[in-house]
C-alpha atoms as a PDB file:
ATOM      1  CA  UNK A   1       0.000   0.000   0.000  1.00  0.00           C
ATOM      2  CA  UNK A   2       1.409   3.581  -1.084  1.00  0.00           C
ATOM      3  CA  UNK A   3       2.213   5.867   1.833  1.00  0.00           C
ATOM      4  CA  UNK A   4       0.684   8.352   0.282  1.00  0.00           C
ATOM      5  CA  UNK A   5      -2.647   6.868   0.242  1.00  0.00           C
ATOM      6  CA  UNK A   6      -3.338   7.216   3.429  1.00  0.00           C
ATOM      7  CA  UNK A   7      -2.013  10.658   4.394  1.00  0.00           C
ATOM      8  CA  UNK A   8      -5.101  11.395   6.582  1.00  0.00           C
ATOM      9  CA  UNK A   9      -5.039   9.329   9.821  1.00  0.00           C
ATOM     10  CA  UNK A  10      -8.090   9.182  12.204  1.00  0.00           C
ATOM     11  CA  UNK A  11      -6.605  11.194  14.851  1.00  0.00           C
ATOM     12  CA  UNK A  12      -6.099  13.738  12.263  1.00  0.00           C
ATOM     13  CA  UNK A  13      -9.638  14.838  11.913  1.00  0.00           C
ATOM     14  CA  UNK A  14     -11.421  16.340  14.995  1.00  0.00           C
ATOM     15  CA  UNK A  15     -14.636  16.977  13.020  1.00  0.00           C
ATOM     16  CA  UNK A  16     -16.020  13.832  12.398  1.00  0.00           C
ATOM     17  CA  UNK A  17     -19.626  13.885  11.157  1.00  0.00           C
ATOM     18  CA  UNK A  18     -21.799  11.129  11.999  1.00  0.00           C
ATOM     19  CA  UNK A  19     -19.139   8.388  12.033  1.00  0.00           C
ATOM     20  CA  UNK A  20     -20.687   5.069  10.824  1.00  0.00           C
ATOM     21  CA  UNK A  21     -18.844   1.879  11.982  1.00  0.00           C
ATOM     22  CA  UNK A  22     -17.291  -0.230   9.024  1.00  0.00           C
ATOM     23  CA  UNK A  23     -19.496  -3.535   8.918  1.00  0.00           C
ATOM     24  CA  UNK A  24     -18.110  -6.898   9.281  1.00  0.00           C
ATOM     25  CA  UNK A  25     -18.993  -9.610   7.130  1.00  0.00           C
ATOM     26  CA  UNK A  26     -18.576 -12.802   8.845  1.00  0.00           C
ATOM     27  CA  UNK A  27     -19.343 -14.107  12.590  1.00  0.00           C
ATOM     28  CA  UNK A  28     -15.520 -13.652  13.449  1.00  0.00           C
ATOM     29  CA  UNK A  29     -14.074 -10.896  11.161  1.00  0.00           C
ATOM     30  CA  UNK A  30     -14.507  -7.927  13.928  1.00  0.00           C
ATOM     31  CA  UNK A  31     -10.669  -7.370  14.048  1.00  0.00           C
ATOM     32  CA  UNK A  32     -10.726  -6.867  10.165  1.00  0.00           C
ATOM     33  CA  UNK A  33     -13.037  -4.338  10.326  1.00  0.00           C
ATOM     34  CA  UNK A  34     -11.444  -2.718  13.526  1.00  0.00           C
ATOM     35  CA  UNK A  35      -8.351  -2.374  11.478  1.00  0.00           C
ATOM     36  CA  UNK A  36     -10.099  -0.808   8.742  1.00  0.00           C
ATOM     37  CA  UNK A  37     -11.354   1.747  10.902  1.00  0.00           C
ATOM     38  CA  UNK A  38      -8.058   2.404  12.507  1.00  0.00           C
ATOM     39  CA  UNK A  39      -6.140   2.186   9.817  1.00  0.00           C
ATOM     40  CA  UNK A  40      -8.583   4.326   7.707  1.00  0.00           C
ATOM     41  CA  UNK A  41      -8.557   1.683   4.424  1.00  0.00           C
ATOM     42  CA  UNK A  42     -11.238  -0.445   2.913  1.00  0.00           C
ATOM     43  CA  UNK A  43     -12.545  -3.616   4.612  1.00  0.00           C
ATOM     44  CA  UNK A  44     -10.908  -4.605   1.153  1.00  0.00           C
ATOM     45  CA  UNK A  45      -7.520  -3.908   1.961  1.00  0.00           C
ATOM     46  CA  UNK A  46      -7.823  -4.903   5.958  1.00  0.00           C
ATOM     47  CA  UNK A  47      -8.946  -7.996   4.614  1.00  0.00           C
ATOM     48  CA  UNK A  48      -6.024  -8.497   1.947  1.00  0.00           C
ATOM     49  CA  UNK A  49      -3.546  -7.619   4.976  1.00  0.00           C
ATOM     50  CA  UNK A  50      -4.958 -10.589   6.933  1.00  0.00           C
ATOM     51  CA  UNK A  51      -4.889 -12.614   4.286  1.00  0.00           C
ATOM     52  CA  UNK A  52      -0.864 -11.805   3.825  1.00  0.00           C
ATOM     53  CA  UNK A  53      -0.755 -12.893   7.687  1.00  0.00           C
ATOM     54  CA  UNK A  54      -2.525 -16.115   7.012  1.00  0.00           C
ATOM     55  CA  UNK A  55      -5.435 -15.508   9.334  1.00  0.00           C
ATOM     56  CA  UNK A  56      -7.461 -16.611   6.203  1.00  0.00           C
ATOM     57  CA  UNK A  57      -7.476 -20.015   6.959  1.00  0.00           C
ATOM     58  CA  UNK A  58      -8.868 -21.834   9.546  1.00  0.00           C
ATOM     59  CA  UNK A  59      -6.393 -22.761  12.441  1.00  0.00           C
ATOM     60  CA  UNK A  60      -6.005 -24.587  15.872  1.00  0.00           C
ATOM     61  CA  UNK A  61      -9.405 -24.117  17.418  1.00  0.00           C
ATOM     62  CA  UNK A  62     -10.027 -20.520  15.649  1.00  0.00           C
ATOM     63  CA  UNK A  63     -12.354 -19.424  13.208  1.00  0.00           C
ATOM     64  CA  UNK A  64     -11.304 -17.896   9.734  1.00  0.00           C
ATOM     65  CA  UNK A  65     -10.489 -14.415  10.109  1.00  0.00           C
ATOM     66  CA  UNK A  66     -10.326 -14.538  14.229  1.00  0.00           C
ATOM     67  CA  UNK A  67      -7.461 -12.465  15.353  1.00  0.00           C
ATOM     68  CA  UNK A  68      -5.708 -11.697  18.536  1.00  0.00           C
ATOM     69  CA  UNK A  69      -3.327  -8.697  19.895  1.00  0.00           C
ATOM     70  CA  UNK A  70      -0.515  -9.676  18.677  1.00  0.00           C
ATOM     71  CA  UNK A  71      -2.314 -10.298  14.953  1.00  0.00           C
ATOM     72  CA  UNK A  72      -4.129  -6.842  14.768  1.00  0.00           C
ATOM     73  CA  UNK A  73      -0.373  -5.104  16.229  1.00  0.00           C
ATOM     74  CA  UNK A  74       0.911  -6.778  13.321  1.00  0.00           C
ATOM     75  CA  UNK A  75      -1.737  -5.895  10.714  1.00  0.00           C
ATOM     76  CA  UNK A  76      -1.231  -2.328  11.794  1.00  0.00           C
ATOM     77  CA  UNK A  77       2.452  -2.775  11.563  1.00  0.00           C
ATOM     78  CA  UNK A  78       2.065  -3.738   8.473  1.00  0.00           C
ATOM     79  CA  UNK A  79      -0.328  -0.257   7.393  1.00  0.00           C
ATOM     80  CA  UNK A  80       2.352   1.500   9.306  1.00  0.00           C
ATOM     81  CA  UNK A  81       0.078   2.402  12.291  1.00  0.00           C
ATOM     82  CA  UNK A  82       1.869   2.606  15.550  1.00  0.00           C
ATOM     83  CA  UNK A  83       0.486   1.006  18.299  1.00  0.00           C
ATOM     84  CA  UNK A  84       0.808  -0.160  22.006  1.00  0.00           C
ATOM     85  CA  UNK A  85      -1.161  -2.194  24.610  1.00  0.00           C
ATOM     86  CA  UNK A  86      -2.484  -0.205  27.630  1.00  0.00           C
ATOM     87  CA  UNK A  87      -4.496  -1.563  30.148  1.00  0.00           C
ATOM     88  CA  UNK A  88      -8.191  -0.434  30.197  1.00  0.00           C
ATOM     89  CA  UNK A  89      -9.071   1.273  33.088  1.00  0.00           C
ATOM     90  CA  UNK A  90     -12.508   3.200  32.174  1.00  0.00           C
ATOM     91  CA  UNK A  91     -13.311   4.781  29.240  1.00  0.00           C
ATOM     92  CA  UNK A  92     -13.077   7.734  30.466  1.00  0.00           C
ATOM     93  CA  UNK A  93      -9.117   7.922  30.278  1.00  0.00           C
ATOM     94  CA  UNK A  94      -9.347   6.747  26.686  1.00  0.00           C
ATOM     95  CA  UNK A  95      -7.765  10.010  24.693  1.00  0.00           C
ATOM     96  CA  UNK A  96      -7.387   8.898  21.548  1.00  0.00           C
ATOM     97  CA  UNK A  97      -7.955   5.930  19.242  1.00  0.00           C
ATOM     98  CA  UNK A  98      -7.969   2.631  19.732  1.00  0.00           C
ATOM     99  CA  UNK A  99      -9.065  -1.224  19.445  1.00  0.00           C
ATOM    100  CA  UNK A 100     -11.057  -2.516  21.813  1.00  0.00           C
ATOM    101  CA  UNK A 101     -12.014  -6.385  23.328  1.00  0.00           C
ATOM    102  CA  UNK A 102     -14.958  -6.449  24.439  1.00  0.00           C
ATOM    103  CA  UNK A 103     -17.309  -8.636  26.466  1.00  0.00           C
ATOM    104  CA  UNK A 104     -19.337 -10.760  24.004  1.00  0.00           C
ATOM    105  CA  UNK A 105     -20.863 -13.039  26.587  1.00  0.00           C
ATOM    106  CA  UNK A 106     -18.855 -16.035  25.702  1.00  0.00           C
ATOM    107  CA  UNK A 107     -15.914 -17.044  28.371  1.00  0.00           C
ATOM    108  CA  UNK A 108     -13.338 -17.929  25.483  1.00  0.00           C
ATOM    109  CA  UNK A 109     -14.683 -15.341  23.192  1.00  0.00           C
ATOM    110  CA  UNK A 110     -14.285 -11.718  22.448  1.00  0.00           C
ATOM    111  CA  UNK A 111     -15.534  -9.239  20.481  1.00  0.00           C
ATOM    112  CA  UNK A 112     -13.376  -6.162  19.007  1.00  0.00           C
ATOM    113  CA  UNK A 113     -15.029  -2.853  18.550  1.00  0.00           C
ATOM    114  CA  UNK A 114     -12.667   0.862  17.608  1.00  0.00           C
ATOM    115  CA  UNK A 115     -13.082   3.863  19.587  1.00  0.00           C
ATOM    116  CA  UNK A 116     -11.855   7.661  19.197  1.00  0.00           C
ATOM    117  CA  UNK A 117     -12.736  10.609  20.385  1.00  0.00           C
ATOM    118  CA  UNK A 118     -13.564  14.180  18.804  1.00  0.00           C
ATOM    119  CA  UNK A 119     -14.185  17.278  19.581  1.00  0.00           C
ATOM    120  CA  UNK A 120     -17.871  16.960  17.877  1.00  0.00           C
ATOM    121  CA  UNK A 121     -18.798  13.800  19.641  1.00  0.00           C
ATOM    122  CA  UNK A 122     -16.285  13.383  22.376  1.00  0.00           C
ATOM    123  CA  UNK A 123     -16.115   9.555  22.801  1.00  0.00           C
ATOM    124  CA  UNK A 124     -17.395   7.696  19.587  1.00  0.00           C
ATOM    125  CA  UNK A 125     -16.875   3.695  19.741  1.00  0.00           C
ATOM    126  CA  UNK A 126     -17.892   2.167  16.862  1.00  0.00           C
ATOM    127  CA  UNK A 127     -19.019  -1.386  16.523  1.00  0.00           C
ATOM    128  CA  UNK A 128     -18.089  -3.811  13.483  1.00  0.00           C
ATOM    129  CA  UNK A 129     -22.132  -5.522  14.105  1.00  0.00           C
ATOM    130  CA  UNK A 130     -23.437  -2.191  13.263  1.00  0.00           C
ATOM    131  CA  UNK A 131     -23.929  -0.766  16.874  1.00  0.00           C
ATOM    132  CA  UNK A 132     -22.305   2.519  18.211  1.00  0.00           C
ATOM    133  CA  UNK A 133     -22.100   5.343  21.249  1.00  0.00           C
ATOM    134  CA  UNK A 134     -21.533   8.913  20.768  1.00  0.00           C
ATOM    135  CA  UNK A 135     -20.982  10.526  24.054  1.00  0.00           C
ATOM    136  CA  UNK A 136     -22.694  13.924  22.603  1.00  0.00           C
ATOM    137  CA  UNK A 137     -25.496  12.061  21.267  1.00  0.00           C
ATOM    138  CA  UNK A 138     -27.921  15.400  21.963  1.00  0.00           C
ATOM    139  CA  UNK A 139     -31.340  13.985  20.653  1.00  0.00           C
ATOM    140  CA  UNK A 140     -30.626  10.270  22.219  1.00  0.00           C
ATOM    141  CA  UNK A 141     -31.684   8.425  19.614  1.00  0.00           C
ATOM    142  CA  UNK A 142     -28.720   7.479  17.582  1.00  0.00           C
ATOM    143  CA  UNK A 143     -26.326   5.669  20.091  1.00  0.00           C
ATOM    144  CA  UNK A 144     -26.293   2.590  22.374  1.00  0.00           C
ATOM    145  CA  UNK A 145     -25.561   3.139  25.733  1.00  0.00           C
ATOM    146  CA  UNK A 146     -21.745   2.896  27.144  1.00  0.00           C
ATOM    147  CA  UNK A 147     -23.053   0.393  29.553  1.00  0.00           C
ATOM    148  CA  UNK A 148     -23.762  -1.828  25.954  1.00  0.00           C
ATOM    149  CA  UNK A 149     -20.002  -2.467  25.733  1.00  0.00           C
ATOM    150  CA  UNK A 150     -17.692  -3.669  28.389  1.00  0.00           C
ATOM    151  CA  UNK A 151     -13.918  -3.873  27.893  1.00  0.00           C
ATOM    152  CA  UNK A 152     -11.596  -7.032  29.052  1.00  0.00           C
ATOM    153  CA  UNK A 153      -8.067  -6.918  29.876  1.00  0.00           C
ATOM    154  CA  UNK A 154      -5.759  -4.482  27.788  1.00  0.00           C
ATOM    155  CA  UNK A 155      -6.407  -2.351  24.527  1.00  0.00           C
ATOM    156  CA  UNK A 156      -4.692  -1.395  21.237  1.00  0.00           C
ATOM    157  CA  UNK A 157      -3.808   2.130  21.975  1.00  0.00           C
ATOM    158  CA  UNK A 158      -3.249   3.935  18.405  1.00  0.00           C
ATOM    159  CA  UNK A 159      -0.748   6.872  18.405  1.00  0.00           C
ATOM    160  CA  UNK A 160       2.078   9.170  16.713  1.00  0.00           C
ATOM    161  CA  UNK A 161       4.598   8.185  19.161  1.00  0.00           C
ATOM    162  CA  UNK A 162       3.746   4.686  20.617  1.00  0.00           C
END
């Protein structure tokens, strides 16, 4: 992927309007579509970079297209997106953006879901399944409530200077 076709990074626009999450399209592609987001490409091209990291095919106990920390830290590698694990404390102290695991309800499972904040919306977190919060949401009727997603463990903090 050319450098310069992603010039604009999410943390470089403040003004978001109406952000819309970027849909997955399978039961266990959420960390494609989390990359997408945070990496600001296609679903296309998040796709095509797990397919270059073999998470295509179906391994050890794991779904097609499941993905871990250490595969979305490489997929952003890859995009050249810094990033660093921080442990989640409340979402309050989240700054910037970032990959989250959530609570799907499953012991063994997990759900990822990207989050940013802007000055329009403060914190938006924006679910692959279609779902999403906006922290200004004035009329109430376009956003989840936080309560809807619950982080576990660590997150993917994105930055300039991981």
């Amino acid at each position: 992927m050319d450098q310069q076709e992603r010039t604009q990074q999410p943390w470089d626009d403040p003004g978001l309007l109406a952000p819309l999450p970027i849909l997955q399209q399978t039961s266990s592609d959420c960390g494609v579509a989390c990359l997408a987001m945070a990496a600001n490409v296609t679903y296309a091209s998040a796709l095509y970079i797990f397919d270059e990291l073999g998470l295509e095919q179906k391994r050890k106990g794991r779904a097609v297209y499941s993905s871990n920390f250490r595969n979305l830290r490489d997929a952003l590698r890859i995009l050249h997106c810094p990033s660093r694990l921080r442990r989640f404390t409340s979402w309050s102290a989240v700054q910037g953006p970032g990959i989250f695991k959530v609570d799907n309800g499953s012991r063994y499972n997990w759900h990822w879901v990207y989050a940013t904040r802007d000055s329009v919306h403060g914190l938006v977190i924006l679910d692959p399944m279609g779902a999403r919060y906006l922290e200004n949401d004035y009329d109430g009727l376009d956003s989840h409530p936080l309560s809807y997603w619950t982080p576990k463990g660590s997150w993917i903090c994105l930055s300039k200077n991981p």
